[in-house]
N, C-alpha and C. Protein backbone atom coordinates (compact mmCIF):
# COMPACT_ATOMS: atom_id res chain seq x y z
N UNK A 1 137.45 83.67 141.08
CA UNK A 1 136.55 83.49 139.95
C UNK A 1 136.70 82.07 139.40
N UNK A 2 135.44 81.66 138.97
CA UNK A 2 135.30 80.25 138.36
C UNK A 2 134.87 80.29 136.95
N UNK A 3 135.98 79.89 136.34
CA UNK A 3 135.49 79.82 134.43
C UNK A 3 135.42 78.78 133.63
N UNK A 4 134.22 78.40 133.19
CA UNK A 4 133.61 77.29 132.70
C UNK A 4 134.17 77.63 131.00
N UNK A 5 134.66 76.62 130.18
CA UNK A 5 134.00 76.71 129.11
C UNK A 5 133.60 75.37 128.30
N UNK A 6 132.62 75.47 127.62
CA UNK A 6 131.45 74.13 127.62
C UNK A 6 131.53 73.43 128.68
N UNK A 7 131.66 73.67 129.88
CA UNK A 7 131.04 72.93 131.06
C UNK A 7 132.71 72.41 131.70
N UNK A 8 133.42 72.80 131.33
CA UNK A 8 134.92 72.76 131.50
C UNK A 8 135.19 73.50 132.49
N UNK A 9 135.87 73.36 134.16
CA UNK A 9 136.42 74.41 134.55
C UNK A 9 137.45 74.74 134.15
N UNK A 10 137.87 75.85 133.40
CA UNK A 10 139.51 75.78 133.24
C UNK A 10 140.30 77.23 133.93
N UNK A 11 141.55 76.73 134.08
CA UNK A 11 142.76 77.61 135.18
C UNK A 11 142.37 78.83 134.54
N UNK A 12 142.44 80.06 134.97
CA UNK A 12 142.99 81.00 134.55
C UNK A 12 143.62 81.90 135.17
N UNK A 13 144.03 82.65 134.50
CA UNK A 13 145.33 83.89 135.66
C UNK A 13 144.98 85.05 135.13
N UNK A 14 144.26 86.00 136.18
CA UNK A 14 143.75 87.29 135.79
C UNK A 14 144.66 87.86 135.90
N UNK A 15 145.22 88.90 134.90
CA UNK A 15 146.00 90.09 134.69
C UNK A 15 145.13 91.50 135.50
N UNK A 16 144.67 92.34 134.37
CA UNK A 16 144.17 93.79 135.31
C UNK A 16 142.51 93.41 135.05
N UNK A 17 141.75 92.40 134.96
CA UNK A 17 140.55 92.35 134.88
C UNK A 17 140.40 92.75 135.99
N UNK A 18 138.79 93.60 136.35
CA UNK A 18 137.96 93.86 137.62
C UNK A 18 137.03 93.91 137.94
N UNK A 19 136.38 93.93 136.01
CA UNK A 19 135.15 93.45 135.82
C UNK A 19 134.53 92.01 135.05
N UNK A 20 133.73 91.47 135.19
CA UNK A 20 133.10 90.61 134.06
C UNK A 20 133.33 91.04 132.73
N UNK A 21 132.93 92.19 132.40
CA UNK A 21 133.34 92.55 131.11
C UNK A 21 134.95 92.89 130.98
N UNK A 22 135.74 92.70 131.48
CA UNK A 22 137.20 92.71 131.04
C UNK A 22 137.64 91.35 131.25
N UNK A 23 136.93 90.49 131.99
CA UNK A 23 137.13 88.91 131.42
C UNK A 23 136.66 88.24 130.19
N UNK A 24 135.27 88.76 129.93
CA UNK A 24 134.98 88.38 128.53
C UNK A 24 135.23 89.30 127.58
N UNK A 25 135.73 90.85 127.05
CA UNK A 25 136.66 90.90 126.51
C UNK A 25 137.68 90.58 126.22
N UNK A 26 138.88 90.68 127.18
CA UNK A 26 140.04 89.41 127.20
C UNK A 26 139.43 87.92 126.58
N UNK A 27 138.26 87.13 127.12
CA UNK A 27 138.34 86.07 126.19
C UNK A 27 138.07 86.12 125.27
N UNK A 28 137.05 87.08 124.65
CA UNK A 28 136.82 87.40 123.00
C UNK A 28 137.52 87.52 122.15
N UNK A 29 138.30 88.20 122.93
CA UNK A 29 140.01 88.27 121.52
C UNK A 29 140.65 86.97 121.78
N UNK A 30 140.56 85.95 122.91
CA UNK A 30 141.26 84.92 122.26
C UNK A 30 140.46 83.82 121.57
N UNK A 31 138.98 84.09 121.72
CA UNK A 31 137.89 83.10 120.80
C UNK A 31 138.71 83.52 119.48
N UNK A 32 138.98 84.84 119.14
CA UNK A 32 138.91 85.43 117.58
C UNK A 32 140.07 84.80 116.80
N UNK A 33 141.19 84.82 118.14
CA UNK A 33 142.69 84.47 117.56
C UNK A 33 142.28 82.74 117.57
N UNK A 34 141.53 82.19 117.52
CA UNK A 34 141.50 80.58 117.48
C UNK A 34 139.95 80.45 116.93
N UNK A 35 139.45 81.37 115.97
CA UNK A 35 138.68 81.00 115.39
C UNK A 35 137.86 80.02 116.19
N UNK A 36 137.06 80.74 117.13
CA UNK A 36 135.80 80.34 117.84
C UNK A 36 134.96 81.95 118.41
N UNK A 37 133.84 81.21 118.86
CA UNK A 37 132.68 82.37 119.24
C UNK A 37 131.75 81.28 120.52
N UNK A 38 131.72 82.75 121.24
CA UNK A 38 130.53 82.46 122.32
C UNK A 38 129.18 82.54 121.86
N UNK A 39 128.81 81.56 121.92
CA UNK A 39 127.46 81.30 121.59
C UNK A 39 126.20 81.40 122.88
N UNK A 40 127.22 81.10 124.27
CA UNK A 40 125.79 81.80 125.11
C UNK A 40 126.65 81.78 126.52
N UNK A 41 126.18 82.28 127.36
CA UNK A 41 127.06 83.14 128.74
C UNK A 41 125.91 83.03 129.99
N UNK A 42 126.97 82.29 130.91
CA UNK A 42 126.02 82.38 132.24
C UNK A 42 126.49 82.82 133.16
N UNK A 43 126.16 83.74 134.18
CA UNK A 43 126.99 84.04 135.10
C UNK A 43 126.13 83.42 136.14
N UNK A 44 127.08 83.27 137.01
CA UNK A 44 126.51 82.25 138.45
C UNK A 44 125.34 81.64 138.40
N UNK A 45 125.41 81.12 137.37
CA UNK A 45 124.26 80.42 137.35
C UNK A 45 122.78 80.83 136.33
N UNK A 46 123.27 82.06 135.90
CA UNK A 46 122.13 82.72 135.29
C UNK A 46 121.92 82.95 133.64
N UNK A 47 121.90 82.73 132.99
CA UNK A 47 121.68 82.59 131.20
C UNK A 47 121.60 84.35 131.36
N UNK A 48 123.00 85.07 130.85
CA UNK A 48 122.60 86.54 130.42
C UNK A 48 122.02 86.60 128.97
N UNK A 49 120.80 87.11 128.98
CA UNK A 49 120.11 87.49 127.76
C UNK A 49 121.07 88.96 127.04
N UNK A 50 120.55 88.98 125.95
CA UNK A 50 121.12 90.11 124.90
C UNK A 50 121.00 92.01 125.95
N UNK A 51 119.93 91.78 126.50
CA UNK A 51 119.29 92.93 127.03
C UNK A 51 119.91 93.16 128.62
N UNK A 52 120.18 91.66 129.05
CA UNK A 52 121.17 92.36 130.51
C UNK A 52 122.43 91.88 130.34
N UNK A 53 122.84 92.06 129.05
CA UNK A 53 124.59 91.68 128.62
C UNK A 53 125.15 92.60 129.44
N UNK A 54 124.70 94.16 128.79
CA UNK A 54 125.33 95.08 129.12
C UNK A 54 125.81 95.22 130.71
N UNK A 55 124.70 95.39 131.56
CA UNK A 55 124.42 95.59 133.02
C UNK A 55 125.43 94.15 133.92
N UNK A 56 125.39 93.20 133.08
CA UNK A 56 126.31 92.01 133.46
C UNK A 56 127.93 92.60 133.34
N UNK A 57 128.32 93.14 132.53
CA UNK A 57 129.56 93.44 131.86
C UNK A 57 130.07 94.56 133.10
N UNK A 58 129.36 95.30 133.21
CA UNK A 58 130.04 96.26 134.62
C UNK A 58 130.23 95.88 135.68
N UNK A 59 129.42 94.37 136.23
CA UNK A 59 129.85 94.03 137.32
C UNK A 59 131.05 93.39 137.98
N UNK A 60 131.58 94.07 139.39
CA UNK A 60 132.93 93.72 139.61
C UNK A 60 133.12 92.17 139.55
N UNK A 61 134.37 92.24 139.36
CA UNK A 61 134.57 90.69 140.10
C UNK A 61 134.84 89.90 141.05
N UNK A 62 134.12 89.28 141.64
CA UNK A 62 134.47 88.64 143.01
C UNK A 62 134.99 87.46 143.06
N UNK A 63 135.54 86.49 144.25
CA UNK A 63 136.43 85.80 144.45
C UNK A 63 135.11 84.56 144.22
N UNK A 64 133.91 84.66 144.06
CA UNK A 64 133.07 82.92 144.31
C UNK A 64 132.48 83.28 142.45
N UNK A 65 132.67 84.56 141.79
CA UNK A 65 132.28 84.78 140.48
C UNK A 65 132.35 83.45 139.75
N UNK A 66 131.35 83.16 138.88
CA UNK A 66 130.95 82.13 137.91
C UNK A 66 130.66 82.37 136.83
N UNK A 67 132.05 82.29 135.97
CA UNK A 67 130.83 82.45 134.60
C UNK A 67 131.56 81.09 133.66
N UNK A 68 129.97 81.08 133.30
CA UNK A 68 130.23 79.90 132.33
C UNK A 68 129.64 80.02 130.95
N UNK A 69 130.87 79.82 129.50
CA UNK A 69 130.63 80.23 128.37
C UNK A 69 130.05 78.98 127.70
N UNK A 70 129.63 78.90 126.20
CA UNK A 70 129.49 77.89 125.58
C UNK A 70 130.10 78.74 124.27
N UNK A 71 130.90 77.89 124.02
CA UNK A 71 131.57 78.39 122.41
C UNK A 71 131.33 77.31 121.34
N UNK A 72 131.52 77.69 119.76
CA UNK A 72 131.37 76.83 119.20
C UNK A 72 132.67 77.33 117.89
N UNK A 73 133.07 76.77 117.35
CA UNK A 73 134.70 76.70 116.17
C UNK A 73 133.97 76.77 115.06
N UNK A 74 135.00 77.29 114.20
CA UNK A 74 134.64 77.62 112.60
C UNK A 74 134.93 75.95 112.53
N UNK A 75 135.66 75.32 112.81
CA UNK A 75 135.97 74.11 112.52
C UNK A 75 134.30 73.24 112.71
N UNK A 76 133.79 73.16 114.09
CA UNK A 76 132.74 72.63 114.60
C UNK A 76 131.43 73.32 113.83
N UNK A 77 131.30 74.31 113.04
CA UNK A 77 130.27 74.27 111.95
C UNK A 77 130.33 73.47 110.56
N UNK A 78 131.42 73.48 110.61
CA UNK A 78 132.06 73.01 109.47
C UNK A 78 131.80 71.77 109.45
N UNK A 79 131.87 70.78 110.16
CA UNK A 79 132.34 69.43 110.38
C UNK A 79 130.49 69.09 110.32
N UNK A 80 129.82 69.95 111.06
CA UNK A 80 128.28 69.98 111.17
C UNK A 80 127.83 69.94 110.18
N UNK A 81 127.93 70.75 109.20
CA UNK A 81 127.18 71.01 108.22
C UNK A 81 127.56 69.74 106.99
N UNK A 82 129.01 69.60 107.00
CA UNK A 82 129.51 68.64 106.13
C UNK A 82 128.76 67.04 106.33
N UNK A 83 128.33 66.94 107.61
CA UNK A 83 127.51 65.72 108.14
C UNK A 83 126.54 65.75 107.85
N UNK A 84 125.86 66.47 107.09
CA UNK A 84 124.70 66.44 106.55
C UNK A 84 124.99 65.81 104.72
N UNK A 85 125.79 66.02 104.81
CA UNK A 85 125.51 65.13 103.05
C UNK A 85 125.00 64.40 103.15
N UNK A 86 125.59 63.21 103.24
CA UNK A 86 124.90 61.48 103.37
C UNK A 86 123.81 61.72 103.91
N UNK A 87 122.92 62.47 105.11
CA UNK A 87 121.56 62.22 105.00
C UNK A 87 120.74 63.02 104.14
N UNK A 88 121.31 64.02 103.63
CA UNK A 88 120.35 65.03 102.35
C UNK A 88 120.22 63.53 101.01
N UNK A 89 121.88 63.40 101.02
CA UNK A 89 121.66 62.20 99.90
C UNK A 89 120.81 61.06 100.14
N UNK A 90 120.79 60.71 101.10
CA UNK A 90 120.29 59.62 101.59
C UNK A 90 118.20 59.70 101.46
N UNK A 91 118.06 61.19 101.97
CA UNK A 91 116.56 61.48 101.54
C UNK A 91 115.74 61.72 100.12
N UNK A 92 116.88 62.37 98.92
CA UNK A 92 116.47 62.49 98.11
C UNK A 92 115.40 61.21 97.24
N UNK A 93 116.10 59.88 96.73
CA UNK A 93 115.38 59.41 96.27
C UNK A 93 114.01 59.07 97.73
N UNK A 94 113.93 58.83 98.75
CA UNK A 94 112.43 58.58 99.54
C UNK A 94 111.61 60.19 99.14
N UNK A 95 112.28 60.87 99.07
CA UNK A 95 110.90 62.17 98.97
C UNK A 95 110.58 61.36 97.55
N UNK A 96 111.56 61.37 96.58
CA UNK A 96 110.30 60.92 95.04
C UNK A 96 109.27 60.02 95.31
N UNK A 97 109.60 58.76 96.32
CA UNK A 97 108.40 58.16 96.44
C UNK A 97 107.24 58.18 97.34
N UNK A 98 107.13 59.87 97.84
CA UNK A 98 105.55 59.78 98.84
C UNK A 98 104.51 59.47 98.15
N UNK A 99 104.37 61.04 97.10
CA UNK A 99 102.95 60.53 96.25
C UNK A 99 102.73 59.33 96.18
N UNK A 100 103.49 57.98 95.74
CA UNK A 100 102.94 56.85 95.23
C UNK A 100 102.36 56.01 96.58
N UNK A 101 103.26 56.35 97.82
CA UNK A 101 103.20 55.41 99.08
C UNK A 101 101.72 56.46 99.04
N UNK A 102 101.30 57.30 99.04
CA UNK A 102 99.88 58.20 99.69
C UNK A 102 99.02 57.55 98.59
N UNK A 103 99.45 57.55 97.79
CA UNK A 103 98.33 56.70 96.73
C UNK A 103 98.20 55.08 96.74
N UNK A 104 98.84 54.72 97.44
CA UNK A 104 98.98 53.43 97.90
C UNK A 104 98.39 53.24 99.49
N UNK A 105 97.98 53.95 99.82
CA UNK A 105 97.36 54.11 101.45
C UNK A 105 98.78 54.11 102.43
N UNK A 106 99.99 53.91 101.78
CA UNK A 106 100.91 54.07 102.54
C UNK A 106 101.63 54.94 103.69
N UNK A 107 100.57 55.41 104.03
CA UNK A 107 100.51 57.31 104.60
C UNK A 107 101.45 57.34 105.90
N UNK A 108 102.06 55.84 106.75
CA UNK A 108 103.18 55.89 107.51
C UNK A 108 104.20 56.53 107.27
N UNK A 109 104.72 55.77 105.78
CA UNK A 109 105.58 55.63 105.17
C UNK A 109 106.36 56.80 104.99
N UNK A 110 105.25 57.90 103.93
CA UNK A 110 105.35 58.71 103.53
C UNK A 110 105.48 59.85 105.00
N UNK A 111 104.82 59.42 106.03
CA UNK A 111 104.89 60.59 107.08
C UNK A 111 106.40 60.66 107.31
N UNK A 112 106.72 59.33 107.71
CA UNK A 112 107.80 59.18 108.20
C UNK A 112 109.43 59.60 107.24
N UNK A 113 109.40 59.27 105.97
CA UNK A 113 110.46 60.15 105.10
C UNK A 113 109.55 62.07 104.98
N UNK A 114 108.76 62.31 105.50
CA UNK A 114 108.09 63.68 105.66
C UNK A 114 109.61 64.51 107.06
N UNK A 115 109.01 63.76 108.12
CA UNK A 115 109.48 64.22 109.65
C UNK A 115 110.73 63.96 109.48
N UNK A 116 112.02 63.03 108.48
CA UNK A 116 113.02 62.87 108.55
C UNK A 116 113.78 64.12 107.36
N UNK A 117 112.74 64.54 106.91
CA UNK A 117 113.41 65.75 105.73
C UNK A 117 113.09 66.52 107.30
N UNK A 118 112.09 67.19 107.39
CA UNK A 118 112.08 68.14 108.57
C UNK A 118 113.49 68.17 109.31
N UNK A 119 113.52 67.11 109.90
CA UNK A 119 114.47 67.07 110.92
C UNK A 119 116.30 67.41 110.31
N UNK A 120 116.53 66.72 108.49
CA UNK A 120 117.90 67.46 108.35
C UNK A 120 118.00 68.94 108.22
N UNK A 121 116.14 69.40 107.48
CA UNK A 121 116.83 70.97 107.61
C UNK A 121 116.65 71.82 108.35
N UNK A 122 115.63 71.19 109.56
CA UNK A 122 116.42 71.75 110.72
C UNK A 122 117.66 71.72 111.34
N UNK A 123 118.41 70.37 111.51
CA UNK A 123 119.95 70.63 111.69
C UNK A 123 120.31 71.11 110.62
N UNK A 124 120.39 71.75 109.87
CA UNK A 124 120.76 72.41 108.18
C UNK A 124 120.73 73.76 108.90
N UNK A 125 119.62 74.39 108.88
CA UNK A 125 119.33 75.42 109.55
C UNK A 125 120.40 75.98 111.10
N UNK A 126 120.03 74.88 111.76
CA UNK A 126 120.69 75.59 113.19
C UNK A 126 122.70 75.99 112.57
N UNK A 127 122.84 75.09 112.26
CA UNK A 127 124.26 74.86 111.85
C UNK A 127 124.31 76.31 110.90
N UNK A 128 123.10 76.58 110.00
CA UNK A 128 123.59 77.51 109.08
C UNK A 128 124.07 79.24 109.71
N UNK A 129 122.92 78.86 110.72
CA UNK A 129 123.26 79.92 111.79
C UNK A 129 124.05 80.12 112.30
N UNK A 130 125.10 79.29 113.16
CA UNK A 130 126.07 79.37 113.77
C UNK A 130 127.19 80.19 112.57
N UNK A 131 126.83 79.35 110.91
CA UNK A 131 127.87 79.69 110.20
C UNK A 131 128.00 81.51 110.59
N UNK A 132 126.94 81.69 110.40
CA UNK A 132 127.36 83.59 110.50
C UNK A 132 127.92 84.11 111.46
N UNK A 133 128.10 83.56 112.41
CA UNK A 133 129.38 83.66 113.53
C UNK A 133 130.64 83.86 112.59
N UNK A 134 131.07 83.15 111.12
CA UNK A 134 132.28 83.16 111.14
C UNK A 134 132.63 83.52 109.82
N UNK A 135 132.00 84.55 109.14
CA UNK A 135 131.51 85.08 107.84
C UNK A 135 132.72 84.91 106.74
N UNK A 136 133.80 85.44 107.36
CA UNK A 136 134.99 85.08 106.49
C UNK A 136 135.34 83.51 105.57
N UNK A 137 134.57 83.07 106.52
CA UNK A 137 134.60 81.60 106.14
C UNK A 137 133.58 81.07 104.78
N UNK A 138 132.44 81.49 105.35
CA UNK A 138 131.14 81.01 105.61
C UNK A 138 130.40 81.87 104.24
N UNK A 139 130.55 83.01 104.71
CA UNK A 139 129.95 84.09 103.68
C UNK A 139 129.85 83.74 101.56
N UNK A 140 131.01 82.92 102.00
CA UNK A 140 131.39 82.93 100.61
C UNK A 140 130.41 81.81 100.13
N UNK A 141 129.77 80.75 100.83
CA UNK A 141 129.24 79.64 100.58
C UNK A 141 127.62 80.03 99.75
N UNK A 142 127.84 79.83 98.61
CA UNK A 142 126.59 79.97 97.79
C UNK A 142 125.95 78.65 97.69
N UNK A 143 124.68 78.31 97.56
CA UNK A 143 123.75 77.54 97.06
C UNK A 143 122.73 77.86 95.90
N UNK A 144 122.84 77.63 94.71
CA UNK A 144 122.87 78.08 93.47
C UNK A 144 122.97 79.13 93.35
N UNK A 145 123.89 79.88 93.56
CA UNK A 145 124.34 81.20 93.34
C UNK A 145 123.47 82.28 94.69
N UNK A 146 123.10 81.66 95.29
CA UNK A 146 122.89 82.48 96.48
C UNK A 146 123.07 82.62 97.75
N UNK A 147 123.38 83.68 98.52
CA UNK A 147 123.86 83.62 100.04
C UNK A 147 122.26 82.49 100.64
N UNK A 148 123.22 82.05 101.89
CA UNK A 148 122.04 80.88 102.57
C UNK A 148 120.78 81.47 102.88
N UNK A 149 120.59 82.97 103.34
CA UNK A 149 119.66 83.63 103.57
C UNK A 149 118.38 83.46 102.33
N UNK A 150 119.25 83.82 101.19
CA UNK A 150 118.44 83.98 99.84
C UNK A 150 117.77 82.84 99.45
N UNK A 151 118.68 81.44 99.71
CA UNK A 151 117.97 80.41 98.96
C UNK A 151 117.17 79.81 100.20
N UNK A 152 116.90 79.74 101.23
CA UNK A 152 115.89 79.79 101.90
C UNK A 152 114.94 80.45 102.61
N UNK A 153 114.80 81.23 101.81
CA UNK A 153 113.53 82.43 101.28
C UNK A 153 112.53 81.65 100.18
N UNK A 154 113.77 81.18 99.26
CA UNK A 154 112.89 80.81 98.67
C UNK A 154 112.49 79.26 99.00
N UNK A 155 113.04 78.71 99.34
CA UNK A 155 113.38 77.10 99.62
C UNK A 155 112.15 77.02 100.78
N UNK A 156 112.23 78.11 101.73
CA UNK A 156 110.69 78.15 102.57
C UNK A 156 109.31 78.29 102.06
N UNK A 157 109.47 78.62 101.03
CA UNK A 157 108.17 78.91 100.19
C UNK A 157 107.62 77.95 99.64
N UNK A 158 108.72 77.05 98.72
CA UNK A 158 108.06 75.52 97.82
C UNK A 158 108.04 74.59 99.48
N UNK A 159 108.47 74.90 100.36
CA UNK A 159 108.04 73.65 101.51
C UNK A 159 107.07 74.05 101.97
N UNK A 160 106.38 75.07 102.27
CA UNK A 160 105.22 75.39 102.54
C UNK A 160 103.70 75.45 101.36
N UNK A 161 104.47 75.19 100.13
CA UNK A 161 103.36 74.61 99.15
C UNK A 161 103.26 73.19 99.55
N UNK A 162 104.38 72.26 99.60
CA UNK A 162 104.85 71.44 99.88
C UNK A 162 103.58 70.40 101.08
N UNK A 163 103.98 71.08 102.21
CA UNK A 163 103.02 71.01 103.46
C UNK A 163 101.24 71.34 102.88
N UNK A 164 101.07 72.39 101.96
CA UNK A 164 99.74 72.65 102.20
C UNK A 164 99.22 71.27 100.78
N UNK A 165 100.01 71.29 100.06
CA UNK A 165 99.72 69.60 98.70
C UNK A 165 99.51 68.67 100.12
N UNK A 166 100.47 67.98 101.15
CA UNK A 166 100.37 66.76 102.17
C UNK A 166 99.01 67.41 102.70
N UNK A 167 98.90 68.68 103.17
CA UNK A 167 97.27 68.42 104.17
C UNK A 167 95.85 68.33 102.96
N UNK A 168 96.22 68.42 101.65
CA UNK A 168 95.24 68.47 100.79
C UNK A 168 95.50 66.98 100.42
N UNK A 169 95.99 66.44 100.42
CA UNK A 169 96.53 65.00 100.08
C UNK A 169 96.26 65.22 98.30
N UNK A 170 96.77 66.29 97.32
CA UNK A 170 97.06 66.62 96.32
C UNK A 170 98.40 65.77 96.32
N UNK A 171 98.78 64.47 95.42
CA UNK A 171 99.70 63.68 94.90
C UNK A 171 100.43 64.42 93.92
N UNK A 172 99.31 64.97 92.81
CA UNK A 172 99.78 65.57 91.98
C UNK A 172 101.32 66.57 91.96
N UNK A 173 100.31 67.40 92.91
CA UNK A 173 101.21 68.39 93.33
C UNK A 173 102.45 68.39 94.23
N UNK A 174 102.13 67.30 94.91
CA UNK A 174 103.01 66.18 96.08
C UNK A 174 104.38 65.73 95.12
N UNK A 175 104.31 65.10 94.37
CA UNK A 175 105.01 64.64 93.31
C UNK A 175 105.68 65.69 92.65
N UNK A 176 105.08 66.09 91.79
CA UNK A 176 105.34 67.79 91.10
C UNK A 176 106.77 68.50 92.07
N UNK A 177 106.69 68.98 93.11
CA UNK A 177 107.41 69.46 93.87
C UNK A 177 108.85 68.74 95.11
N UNK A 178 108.14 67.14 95.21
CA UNK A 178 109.36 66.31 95.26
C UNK A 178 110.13 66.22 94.35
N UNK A 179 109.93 66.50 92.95
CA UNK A 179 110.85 66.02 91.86
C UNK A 179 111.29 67.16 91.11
N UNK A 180 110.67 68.00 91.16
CA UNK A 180 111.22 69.48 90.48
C UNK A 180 111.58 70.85 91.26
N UNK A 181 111.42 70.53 92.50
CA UNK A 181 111.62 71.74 93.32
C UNK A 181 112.21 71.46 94.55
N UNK A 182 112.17 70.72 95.10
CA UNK A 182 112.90 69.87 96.28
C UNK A 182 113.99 69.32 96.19
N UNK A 183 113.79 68.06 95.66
CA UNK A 183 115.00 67.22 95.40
C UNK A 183 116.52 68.20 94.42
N UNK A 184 116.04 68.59 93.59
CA UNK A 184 117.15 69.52 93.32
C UNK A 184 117.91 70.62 93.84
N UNK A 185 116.86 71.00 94.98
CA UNK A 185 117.19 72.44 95.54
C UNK A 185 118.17 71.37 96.86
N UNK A 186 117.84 70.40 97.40
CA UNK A 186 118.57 69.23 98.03
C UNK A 186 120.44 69.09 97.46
N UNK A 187 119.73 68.71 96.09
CA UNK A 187 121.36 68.31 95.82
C UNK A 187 122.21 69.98 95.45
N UNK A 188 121.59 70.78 95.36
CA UNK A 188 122.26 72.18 95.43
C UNK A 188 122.46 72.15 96.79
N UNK A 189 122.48 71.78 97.68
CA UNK A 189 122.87 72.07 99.15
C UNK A 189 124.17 70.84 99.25
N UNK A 190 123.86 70.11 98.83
CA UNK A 190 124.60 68.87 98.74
C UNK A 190 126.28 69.34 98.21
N UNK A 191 126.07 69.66 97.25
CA UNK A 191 126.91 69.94 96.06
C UNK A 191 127.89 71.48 96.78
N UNK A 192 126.88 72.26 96.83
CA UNK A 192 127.25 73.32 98.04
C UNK A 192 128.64 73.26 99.61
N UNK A 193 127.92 72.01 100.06
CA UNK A 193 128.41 71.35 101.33
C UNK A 193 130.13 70.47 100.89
N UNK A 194 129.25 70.21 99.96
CA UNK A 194 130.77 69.69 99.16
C UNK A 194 132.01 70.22 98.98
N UNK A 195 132.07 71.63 98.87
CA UNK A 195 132.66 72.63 98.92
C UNK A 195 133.24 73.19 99.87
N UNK A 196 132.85 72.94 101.11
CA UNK A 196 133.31 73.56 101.89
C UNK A 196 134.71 72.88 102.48
């Protein structure tokens, strides 16, 4: 058997494994004891989905077997998410100034601090995900008093007013929501992250 992890071959010495699933059991309990998680599983070559986990797990093990994990650390969310300060901080004051760049014909400008908010809370997002891999940790992390789930429920809602003010090219409202609903709900993530 050949065992990858993140693209690593590394040694191992099978005890009474005979199946796939008593190799990745056995490694699950030592992801747990070192605070890490498998985040995705290939065997010989093949990405097992959620639905042929199971049917993967009974199969014996053979001597050319391949499996290759990808894990990720309570540490390595951590370190992720904390890397997002400086650019949340870093965006806040450019969102206050779209309205004026759109009222100024500046409409690059403004696209461009647009697609660079997109892009932290999407890494915001992916990272937040991983956090629930490691709940003990993670769980406790409020953003104004709410689990991450809660405040982007709502946090999806003013960005999607957000988006429909930019395709109306409404400044008003553009403005309105950079400065009273955004930018603060920003430094509550900020402030949040800080914490950890």
């Amino acid at each position: 058997m050949n065992f990858y992890i993140n693209g690593e071959l590394i040694d191992v010495t099978l005890e009474d494994e005979k199946t796939i699933g008593d190799v990745l059991k056995s490694f699950e309990r030592t992801c747990e004891e070192n605070k890490m998680a498998t985040v995705a599983i290939k065997i010989d070559g093949s990405s097992v989905s959620a639905e042929e986990f199971d049917g993967y797990m009974i199969k014996p093990l053979e001597q050319n077997t391949k499996i290759e994990v990808t894990v990720i650390s309570e540490n390595d969310v951590t370190v992720s998410l904390k890397s997002l300060i400086e650019p949340f901080s870093d965006i806040t004051e450019d969102i206050k100034t779209i309205p004026l760049q759109l009222q100024k014909g500046e409409d690059a400008k403004a696209n461009k601090t647009i697609a660079v908010l997109a892009d932290i809370i999407d890494q915001f997002c992916h990272s937040a995900t991983y956090s629930a891999l490691f709940p003990e940790k993670f769980a406790i992390l409020k953003i104004d008093d709410k689990t991450m789930g809660e405040f982007f429920n709502d946090f999806s809602q003013i960005l999607g007013d957000f988006k429909d003010a930019l395709e109306n090219k409404d400044t008003i409202t553009i403005g309105d929501l950079a400065e009273y609903e955004i930018c603060p709900r920003i430094n509550s993530i900020i402030e949040a992250l800080r914490k950890l």
